[in-house]
N, C-alpha and C. Protein backbone atom coordinates (compact mmCIF):
# COMPACT_ATOMS: atom_id res chain seq x y z
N UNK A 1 14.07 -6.27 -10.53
CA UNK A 1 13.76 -7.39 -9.66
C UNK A 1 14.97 -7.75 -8.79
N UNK A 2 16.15 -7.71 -9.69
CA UNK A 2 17.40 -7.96 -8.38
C UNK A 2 17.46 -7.31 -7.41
N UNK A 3 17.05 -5.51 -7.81
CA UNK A 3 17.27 -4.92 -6.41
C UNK A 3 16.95 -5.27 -5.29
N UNK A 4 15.32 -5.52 -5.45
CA UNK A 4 13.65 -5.34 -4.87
C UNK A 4 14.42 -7.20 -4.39
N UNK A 5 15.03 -8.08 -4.59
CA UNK A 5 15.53 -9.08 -3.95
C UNK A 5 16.58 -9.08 -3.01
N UNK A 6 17.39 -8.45 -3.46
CA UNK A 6 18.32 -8.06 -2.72
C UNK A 6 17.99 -7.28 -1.43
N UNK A 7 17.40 -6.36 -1.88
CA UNK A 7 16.63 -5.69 -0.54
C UNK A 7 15.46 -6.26 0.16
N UNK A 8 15.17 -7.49 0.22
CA UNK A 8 14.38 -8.83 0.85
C UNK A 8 15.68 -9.22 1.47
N UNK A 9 16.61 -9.75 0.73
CA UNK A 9 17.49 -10.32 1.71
C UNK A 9 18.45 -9.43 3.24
N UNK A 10 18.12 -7.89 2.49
CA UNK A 10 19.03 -7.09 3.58
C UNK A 10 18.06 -7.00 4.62
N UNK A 11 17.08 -7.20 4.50
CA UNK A 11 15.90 -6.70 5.54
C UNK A 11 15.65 -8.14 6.45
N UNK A 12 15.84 -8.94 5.92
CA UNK A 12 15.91 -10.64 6.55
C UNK A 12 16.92 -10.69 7.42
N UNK A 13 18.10 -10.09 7.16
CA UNK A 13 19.55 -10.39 7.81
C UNK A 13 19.80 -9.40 8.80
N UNK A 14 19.18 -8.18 8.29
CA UNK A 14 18.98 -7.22 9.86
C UNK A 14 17.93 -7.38 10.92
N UNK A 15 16.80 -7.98 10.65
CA UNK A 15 16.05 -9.10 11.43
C UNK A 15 16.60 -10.25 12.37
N UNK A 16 17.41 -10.82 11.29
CA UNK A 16 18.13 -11.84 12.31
C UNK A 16 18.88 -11.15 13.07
N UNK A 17 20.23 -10.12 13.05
CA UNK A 17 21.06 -10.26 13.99
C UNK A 17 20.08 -9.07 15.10
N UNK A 18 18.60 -8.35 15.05
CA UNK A 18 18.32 -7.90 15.48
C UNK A 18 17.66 -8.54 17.14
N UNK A 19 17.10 -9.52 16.39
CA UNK A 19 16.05 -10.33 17.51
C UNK A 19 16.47 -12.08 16.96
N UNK A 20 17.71 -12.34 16.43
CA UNK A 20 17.52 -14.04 16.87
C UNK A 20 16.20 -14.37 15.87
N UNK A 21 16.40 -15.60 15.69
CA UNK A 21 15.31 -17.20 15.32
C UNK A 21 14.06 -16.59 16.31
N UNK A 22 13.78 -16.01 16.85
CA UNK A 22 12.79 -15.84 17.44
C UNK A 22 10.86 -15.03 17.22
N UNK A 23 10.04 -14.60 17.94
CA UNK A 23 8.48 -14.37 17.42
C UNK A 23 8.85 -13.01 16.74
N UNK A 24 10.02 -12.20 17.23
CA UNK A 24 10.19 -11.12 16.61
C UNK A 24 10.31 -11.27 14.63
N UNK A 25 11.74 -12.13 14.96
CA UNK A 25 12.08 -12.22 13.49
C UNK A 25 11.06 -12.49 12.55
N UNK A 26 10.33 -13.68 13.03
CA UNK A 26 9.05 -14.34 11.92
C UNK A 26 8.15 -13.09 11.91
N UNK A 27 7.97 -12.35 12.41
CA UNK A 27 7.04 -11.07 12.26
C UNK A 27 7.77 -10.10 11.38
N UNK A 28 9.25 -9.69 11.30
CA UNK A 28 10.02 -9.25 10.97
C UNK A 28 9.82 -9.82 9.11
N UNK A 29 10.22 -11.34 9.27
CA UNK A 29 9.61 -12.19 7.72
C UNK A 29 9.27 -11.48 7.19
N UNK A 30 7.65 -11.76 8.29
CA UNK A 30 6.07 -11.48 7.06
C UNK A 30 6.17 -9.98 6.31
N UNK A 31 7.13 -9.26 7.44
CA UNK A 31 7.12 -7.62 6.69
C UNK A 31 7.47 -7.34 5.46
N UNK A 32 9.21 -8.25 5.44
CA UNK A 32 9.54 -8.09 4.44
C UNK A 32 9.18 -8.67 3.16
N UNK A 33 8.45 -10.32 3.30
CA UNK A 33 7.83 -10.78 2.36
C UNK A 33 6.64 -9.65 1.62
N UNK A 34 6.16 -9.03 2.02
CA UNK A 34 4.98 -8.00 2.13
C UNK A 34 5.31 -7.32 1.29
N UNK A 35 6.61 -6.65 1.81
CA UNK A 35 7.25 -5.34 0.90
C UNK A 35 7.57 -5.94 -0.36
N UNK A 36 8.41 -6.59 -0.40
CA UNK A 36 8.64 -7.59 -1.52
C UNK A 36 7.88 -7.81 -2.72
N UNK A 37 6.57 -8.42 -2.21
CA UNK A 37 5.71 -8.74 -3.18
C UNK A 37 5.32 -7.20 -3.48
N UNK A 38 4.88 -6.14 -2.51
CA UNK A 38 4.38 -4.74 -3.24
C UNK A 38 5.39 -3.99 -3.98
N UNK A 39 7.01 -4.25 -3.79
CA UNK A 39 8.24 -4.00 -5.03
C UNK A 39 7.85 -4.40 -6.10
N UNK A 40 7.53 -5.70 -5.93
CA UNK A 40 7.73 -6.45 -7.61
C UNK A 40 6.27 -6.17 -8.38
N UNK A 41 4.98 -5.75 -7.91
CA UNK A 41 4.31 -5.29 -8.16
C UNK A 41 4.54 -4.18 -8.95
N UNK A 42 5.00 -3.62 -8.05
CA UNK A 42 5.42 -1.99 -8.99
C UNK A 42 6.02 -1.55 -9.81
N UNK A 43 6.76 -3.15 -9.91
CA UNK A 43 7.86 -3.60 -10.97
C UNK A 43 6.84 -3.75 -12.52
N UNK A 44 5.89 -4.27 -12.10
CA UNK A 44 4.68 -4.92 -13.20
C UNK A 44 4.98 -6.79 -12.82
N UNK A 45 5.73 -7.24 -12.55
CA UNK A 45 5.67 -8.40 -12.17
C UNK A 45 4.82 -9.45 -11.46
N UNK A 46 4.00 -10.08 -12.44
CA UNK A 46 2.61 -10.41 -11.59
C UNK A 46 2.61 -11.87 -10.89
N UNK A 47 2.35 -11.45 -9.63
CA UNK A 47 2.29 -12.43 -8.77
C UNK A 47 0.83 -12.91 -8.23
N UNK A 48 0.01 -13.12 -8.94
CA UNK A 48 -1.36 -14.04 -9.28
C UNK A 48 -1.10 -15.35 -9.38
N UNK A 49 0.69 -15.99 -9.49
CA UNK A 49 0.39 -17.62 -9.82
C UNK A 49 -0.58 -18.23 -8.52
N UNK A 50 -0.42 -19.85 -8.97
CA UNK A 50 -0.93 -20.72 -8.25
C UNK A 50 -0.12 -20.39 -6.56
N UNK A 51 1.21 -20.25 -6.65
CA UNK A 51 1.75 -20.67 -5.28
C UNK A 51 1.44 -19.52 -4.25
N UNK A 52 1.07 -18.11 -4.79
CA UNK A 52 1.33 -17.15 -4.27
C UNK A 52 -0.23 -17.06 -3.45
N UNK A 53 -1.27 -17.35 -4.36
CA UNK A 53 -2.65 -17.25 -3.88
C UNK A 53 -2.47 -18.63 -2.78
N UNK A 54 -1.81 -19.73 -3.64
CA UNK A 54 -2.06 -20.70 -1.74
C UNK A 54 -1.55 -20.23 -0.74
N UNK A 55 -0.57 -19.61 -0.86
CA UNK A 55 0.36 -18.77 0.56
C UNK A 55 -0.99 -18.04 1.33
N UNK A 56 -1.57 -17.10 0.26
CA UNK A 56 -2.29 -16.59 1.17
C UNK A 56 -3.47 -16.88 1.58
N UNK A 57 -4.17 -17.61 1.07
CA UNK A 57 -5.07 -18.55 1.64
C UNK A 57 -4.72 -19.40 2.49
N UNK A 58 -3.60 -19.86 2.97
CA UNK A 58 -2.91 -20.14 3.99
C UNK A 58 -2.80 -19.17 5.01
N UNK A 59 -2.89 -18.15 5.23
CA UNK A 59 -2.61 -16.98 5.99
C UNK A 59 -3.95 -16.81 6.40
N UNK A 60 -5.50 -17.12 5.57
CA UNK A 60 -6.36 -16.75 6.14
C UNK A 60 -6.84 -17.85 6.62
N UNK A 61 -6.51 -19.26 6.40
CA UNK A 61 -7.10 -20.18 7.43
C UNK A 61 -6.47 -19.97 8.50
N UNK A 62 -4.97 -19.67 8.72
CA UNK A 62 -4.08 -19.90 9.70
C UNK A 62 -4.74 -18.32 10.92
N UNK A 63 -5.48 -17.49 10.03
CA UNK A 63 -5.73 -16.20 10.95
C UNK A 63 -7.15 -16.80 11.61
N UNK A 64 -7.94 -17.32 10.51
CA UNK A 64 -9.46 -18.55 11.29
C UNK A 64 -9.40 -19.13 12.13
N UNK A 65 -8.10 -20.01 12.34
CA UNK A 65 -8.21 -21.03 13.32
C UNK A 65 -7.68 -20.44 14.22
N UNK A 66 -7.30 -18.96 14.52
CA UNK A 66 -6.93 -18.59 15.92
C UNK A 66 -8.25 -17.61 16.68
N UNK A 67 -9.32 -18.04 16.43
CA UNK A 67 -10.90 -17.52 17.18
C UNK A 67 -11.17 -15.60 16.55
N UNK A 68 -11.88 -15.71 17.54
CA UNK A 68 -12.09 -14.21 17.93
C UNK A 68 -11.01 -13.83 18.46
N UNK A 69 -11.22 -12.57 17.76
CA UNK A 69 -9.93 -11.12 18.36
C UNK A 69 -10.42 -9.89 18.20
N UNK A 70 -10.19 -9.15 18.57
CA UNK A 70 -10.65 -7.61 18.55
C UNK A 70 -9.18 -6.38 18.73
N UNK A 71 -9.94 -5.15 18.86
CA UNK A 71 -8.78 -4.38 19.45
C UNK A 71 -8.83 -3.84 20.41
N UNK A 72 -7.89 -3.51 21.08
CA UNK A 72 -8.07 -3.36 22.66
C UNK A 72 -8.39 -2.14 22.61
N UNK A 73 -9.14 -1.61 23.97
CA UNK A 73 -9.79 -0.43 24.02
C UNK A 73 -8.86 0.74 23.65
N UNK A 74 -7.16 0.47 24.45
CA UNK A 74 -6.61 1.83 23.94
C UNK A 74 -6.24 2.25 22.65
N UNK A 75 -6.10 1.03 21.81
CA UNK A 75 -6.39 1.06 20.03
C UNK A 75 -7.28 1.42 19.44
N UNK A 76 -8.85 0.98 20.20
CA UNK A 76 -9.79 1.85 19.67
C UNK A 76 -10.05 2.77 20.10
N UNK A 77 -9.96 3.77 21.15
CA UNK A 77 -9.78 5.07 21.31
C UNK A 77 -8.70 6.01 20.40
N UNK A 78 -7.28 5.33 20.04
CA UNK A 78 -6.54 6.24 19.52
C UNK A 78 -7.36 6.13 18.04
N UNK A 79 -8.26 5.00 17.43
CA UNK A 79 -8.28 5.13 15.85
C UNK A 79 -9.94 6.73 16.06
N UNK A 80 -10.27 6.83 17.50
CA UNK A 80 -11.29 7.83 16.99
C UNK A 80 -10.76 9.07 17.62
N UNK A 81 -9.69 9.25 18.14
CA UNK A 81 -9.05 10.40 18.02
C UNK A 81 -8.22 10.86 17.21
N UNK A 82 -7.81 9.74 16.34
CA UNK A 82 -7.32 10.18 15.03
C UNK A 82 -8.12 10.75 13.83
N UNK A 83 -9.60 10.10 13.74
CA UNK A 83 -10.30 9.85 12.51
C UNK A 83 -11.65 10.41 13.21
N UNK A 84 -11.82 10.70 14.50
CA UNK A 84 -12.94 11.11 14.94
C UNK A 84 -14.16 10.28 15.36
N UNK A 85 -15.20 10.47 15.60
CA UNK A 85 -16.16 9.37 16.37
C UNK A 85 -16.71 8.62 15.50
N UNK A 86 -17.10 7.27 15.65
CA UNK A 86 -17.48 6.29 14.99
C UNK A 86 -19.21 5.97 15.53
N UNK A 87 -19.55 6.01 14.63
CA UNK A 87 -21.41 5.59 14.82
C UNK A 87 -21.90 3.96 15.21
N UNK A 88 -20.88 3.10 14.64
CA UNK A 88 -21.35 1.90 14.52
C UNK A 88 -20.23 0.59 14.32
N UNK A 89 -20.27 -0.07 15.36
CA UNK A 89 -19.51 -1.18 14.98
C UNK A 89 -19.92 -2.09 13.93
N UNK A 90 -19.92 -2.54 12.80
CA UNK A 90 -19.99 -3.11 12.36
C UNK A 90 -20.20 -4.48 11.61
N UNK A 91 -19.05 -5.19 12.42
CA UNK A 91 -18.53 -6.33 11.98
C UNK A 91 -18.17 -7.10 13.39
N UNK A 92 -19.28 -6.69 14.14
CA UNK A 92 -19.04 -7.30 15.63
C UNK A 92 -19.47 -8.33 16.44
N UNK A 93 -19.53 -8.37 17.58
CA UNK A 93 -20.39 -9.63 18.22
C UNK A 93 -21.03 -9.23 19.45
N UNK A 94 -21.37 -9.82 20.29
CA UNK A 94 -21.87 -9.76 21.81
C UNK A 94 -20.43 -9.11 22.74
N UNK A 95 -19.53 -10.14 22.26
CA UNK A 95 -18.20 -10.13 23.03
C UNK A 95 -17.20 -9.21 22.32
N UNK A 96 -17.34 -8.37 21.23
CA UNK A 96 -16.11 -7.78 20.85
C UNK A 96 -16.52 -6.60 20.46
N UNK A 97 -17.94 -6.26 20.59
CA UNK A 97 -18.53 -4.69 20.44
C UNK A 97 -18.01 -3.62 20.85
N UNK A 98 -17.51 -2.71 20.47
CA UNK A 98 -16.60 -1.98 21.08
C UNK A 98 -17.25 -0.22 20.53
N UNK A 99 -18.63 0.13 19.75
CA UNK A 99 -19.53 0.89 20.23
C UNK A 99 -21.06 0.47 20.83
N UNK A 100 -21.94 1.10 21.18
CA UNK A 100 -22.91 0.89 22.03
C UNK A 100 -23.67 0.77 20.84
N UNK A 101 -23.87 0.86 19.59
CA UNK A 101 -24.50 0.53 18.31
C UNK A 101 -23.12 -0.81 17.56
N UNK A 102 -23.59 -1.87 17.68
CA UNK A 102 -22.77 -2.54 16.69
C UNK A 102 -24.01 -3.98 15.75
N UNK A 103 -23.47 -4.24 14.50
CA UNK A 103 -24.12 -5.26 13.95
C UNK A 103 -23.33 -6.20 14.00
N UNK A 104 -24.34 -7.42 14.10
CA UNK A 104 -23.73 -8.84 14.34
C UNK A 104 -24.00 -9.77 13.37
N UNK A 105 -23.18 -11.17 13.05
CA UNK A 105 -23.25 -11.84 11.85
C UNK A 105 -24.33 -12.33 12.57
N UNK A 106 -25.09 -12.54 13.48
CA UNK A 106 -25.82 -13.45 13.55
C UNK A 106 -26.51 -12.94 15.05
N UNK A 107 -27.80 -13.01 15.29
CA UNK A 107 -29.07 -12.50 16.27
C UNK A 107 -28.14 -12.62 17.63
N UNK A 108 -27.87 -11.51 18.19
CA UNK A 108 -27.39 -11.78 19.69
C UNK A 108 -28.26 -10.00 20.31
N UNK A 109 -28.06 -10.24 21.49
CA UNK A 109 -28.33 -9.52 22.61
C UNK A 109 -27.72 -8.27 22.46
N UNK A 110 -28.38 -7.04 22.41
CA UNK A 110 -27.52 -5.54 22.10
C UNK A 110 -27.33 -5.59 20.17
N UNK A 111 -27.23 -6.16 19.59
CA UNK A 111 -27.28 -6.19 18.27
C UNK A 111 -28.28 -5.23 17.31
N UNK A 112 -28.22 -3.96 17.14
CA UNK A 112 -29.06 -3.49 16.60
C UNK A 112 -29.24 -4.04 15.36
N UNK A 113 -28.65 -5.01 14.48
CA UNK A 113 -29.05 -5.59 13.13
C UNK A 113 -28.09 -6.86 13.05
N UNK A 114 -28.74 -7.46 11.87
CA UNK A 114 -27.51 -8.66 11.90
C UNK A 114 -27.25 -8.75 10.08
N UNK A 115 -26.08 -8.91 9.77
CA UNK A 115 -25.36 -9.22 8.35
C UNK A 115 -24.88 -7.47 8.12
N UNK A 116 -24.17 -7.11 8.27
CA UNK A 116 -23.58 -5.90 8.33
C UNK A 116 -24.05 -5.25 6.47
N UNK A 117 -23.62 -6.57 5.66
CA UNK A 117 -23.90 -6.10 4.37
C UNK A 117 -25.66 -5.81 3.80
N UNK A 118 -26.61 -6.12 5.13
CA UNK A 118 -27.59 -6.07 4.40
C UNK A 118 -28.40 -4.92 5.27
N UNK A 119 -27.17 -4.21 5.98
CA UNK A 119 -28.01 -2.99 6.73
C UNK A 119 -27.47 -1.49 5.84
N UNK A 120 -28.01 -0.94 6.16
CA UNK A 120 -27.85 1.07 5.25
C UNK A 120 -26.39 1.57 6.12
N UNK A 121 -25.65 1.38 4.83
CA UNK A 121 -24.42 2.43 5.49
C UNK A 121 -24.37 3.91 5.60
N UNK A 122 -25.48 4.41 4.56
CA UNK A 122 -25.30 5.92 4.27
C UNK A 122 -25.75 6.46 5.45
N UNK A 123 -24.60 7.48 5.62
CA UNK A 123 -24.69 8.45 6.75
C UNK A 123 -23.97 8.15 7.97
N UNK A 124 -23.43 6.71 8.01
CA UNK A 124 -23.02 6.12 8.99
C UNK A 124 -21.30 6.50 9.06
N UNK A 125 -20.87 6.42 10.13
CA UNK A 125 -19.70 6.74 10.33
C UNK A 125 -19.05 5.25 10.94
N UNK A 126 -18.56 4.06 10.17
CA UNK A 126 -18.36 2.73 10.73
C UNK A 126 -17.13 2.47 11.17
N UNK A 127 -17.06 1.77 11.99
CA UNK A 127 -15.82 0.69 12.44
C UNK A 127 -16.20 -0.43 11.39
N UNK A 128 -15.08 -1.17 10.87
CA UNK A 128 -15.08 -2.17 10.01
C UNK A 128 -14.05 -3.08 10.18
N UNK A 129 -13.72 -4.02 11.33
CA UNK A 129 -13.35 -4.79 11.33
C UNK A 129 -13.50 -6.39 11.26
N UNK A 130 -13.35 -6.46 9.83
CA UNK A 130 -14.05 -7.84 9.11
C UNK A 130 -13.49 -8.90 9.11
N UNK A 131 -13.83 -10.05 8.82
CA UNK A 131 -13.01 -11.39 8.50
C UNK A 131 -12.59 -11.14 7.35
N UNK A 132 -10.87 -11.42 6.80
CA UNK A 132 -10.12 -11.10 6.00
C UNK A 132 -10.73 -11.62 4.38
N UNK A 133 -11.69 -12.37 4.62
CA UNK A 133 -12.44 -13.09 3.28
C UNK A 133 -13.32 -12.37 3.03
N UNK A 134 -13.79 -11.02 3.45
CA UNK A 134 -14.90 -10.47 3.05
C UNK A 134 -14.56 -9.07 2.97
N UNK A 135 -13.36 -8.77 2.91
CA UNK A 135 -13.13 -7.60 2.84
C UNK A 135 -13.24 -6.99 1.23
N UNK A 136 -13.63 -7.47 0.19
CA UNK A 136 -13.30 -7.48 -0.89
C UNK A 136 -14.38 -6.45 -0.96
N UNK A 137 -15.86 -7.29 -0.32
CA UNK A 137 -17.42 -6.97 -0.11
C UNK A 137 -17.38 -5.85 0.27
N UNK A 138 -16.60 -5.49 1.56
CA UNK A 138 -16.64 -4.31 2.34
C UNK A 138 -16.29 -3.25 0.93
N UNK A 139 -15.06 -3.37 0.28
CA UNK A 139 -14.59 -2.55 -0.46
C UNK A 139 -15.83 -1.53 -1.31
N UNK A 140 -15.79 -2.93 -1.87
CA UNK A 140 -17.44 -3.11 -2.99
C UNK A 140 -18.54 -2.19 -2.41
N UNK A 141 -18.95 -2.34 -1.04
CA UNK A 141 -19.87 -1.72 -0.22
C UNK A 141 -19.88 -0.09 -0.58
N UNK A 142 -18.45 0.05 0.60
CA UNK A 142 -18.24 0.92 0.58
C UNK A 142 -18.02 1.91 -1.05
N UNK A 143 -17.83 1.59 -2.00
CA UNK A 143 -17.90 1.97 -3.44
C UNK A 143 -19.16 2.60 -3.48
N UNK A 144 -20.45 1.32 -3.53
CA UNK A 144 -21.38 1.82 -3.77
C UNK A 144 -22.11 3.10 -2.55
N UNK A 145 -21.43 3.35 -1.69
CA UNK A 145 -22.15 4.00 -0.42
C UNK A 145 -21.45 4.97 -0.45
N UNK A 146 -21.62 6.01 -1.39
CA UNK A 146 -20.46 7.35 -1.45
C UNK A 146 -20.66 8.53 0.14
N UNK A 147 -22.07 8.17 0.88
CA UNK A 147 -22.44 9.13 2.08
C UNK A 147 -21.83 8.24 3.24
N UNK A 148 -21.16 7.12 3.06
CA UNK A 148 -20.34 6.20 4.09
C UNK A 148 -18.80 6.74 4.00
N UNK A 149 -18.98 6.79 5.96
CA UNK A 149 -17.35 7.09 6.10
C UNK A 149 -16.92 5.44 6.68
N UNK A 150 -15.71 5.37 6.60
CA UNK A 150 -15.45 4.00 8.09
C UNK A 150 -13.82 4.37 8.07
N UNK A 151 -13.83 3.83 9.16
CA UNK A 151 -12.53 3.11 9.79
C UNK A 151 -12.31 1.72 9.15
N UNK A 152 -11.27 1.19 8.67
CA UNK A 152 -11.63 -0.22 8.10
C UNK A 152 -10.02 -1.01 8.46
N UNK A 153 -10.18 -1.80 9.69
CA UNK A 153 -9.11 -2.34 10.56
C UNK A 153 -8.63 -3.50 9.57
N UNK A 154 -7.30 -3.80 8.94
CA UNK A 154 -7.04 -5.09 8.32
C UNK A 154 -6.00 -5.52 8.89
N UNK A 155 -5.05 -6.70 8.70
CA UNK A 155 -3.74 -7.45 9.08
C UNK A 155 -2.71 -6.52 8.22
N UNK A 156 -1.81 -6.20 8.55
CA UNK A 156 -0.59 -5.35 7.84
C UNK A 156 -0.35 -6.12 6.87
N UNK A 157 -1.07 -6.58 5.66
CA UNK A 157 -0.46 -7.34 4.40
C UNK A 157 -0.52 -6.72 3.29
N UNK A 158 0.73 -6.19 2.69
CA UNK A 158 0.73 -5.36 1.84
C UNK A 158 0.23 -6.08 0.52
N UNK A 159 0.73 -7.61 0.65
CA UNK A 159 0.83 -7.84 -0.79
C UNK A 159 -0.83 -8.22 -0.87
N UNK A 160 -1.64 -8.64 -0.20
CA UNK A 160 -3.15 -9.24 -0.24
C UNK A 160 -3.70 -8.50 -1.06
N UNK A 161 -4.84 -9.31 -1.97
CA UNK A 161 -5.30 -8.71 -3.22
C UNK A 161 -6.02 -7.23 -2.80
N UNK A 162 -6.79 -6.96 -1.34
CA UNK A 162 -7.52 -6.22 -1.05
C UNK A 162 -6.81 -5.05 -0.81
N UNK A 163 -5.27 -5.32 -0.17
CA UNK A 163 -4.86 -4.28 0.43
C UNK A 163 -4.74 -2.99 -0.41
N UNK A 164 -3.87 -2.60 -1.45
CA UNK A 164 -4.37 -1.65 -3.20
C UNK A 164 -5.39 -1.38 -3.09
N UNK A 165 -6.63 -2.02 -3.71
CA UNK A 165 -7.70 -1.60 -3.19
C UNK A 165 -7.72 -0.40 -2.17
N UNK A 166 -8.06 -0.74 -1.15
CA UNK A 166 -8.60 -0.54 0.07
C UNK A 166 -7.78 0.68 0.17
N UNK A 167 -6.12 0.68 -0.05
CA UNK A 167 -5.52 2.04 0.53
C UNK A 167 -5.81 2.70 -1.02
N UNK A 168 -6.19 2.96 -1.99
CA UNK A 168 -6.98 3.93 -2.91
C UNK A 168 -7.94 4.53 -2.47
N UNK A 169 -8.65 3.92 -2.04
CA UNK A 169 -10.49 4.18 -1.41
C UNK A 169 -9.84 5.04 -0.24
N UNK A 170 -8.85 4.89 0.50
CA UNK A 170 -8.72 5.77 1.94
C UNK A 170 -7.94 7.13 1.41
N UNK A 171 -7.91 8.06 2.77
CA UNK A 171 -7.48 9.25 2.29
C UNK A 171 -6.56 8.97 3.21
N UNK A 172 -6.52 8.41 4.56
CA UNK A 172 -5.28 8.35 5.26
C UNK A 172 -5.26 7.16 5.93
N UNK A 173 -4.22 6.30 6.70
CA UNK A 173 -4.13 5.26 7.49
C UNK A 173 -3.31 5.35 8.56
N UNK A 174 -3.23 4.34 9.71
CA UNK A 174 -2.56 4.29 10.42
C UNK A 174 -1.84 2.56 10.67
N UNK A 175 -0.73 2.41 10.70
CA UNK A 175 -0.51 1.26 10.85
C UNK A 175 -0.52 1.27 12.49
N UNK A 176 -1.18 -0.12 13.02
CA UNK A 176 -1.01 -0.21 14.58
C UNK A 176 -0.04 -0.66 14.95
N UNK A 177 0.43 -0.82 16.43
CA UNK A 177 1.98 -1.84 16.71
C UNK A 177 1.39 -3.11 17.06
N UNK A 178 2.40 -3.85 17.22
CA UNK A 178 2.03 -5.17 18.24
C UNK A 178 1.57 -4.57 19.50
N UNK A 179 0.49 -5.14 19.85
CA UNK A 179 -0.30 -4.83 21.40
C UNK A 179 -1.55 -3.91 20.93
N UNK A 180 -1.90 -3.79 19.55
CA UNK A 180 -2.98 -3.32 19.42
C UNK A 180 -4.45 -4.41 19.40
N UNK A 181 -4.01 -5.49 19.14
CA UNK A 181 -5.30 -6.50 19.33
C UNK A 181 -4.92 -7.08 20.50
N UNK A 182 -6.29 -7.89 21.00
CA UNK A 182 -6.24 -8.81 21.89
C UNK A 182 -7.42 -10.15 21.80
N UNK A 183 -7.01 -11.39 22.19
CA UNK A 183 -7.82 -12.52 21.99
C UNK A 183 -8.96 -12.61 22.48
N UNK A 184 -9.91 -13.22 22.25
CA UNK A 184 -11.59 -13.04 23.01
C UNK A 184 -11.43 -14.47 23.16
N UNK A 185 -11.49 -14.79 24.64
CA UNK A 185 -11.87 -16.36 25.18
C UNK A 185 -11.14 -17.00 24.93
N UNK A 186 -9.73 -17.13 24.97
CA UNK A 186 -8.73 -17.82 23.89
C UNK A 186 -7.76 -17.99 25.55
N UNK A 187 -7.04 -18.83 25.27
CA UNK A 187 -5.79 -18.77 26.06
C UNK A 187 -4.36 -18.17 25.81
N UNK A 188 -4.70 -18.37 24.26
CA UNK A 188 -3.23 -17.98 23.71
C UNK A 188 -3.03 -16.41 23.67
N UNK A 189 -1.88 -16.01 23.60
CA UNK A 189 -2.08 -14.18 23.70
C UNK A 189 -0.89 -14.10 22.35
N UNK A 190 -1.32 -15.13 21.18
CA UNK A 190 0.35 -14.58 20.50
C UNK A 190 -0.48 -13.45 19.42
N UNK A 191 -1.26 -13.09 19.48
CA UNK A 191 -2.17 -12.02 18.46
C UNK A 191 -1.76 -10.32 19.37
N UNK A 192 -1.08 -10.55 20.39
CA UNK A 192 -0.48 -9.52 20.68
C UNK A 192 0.41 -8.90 19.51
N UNK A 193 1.44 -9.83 19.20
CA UNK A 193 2.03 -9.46 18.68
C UNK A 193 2.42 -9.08 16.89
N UNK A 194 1.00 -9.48 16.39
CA UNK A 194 0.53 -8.74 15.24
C UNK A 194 0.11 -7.42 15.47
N UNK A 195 1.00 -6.83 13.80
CA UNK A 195 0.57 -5.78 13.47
C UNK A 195 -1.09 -5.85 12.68
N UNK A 196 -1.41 -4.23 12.78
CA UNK A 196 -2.29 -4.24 12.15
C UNK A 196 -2.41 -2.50 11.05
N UNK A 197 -3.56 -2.52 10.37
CA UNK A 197 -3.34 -1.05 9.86
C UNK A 197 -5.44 -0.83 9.55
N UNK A 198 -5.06 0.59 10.00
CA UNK A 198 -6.30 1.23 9.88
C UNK A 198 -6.49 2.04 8.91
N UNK A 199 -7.74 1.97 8.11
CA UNK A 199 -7.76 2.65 6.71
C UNK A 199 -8.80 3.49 6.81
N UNK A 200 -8.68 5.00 7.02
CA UNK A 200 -9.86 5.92 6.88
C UNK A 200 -10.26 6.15 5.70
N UNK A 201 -11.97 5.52 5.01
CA UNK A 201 -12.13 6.15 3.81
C UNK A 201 -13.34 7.29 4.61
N UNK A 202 -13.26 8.31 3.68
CA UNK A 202 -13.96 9.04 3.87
C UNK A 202 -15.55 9.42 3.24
N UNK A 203 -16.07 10.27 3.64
CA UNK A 203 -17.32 10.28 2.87
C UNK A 203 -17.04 10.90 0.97
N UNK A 204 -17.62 10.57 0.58
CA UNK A 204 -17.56 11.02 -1.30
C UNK A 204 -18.58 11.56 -1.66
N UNK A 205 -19.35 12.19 -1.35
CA UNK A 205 -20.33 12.50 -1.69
C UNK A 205 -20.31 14.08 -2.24
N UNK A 206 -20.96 15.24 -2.61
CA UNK A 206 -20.65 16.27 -2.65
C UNK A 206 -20.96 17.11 -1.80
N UNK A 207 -21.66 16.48 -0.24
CA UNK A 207 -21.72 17.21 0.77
C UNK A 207 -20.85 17.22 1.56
């Protein structure tokens, strides 16, 4: 545990004299807080208390109250030239559909279905970019749907209960840079500068 602290603090202090008190450093933070918690993990050191789950439930109201976001087209082109073509958006809307097949939480225009969890994944090749509270579901989904491939877009948080998960189930990922999302209808543009990471699971099946 001293190391795995110590090396929180070296990664904090080359942050600072890198980029200043500034949007860099606090991004710089969240990294190393991240790593941190997935050290001490590996340590066996369990970080399930009370303070650690409010942190991050803090992180997902604080990601709620900044609207719709998506990824910008040249992000989603590089995740299907990496991972290949995608059948179906998923977890989309009117405004953030980003294939010509996507499902929506709720009845809109172009929507071939609505509740993503209550349509047939098998056979489908998905984009899965979900609200961070339901990714657990997606996991779960995807478990039971061994003829389902996806792409499955999350926030770079190593330590989040899902993230383990989720990179088991994949065979490969890509972390994105800052400038891979962008805001839908929003004024603010600071979601530029989140990272993000893409998780290819693949099909399981024996075909």
């Amino acid at each position: 545990m001293r190391v795995a602290c110590l090396e929180f603090v070296t990664v904090l202090r080359a942050a600072a004299a890198r980029h200043g008190a500034g949007r860099d450093f606090v991004c710089g933070g969240f990294g190393a807080c991240d790593a941190l918690r997935a050290r001490l993990r590996d340590e066996g050191i369990d970080l399930t208390d009370r303070q650690t789950e409010d942190a991050y439930l803090a992180r997902v109201r604080g990601l709620a109250a900044t609207g719709d976001y998506m990824l910008t087209a040249a992000s989603a082109q590089r995740l299907r030239t990496t991972f290949g073509e995608l059948t179906v958006d998923a977890f989309a809307s009117g405004a953030t559909a980003l294939l010509a097949r996507f499902w929506s939480a709720e009845a809109v225009a172009g929507a071939e279905g609505t509740d993503a969890f209550k349509q047939s994944w098998a056979g489908e090749r998905l984009l899965v970019h979900a609200p961070v509270e339901l990714l657990a579901d997606v996991i779960e989904k995807l478990e039971r749907t061994p003829t389902a491939a996806a792409v499955v877009v999350t926030p770079n948080w190593t330590g989040a209960p899902w993230f383990e998960p989720l990179k088991r189930l994949a065979a490969d990922s890509v972390v994105l840079p800052a400038g891979s999302l962008r805001a839908v209808a929003q004024r603010t543009d600071h979601v530029k500068s989140w990272r993000a990471v893409a998780f290819y699971v693949p099909r399981r099946d024996a075909t």
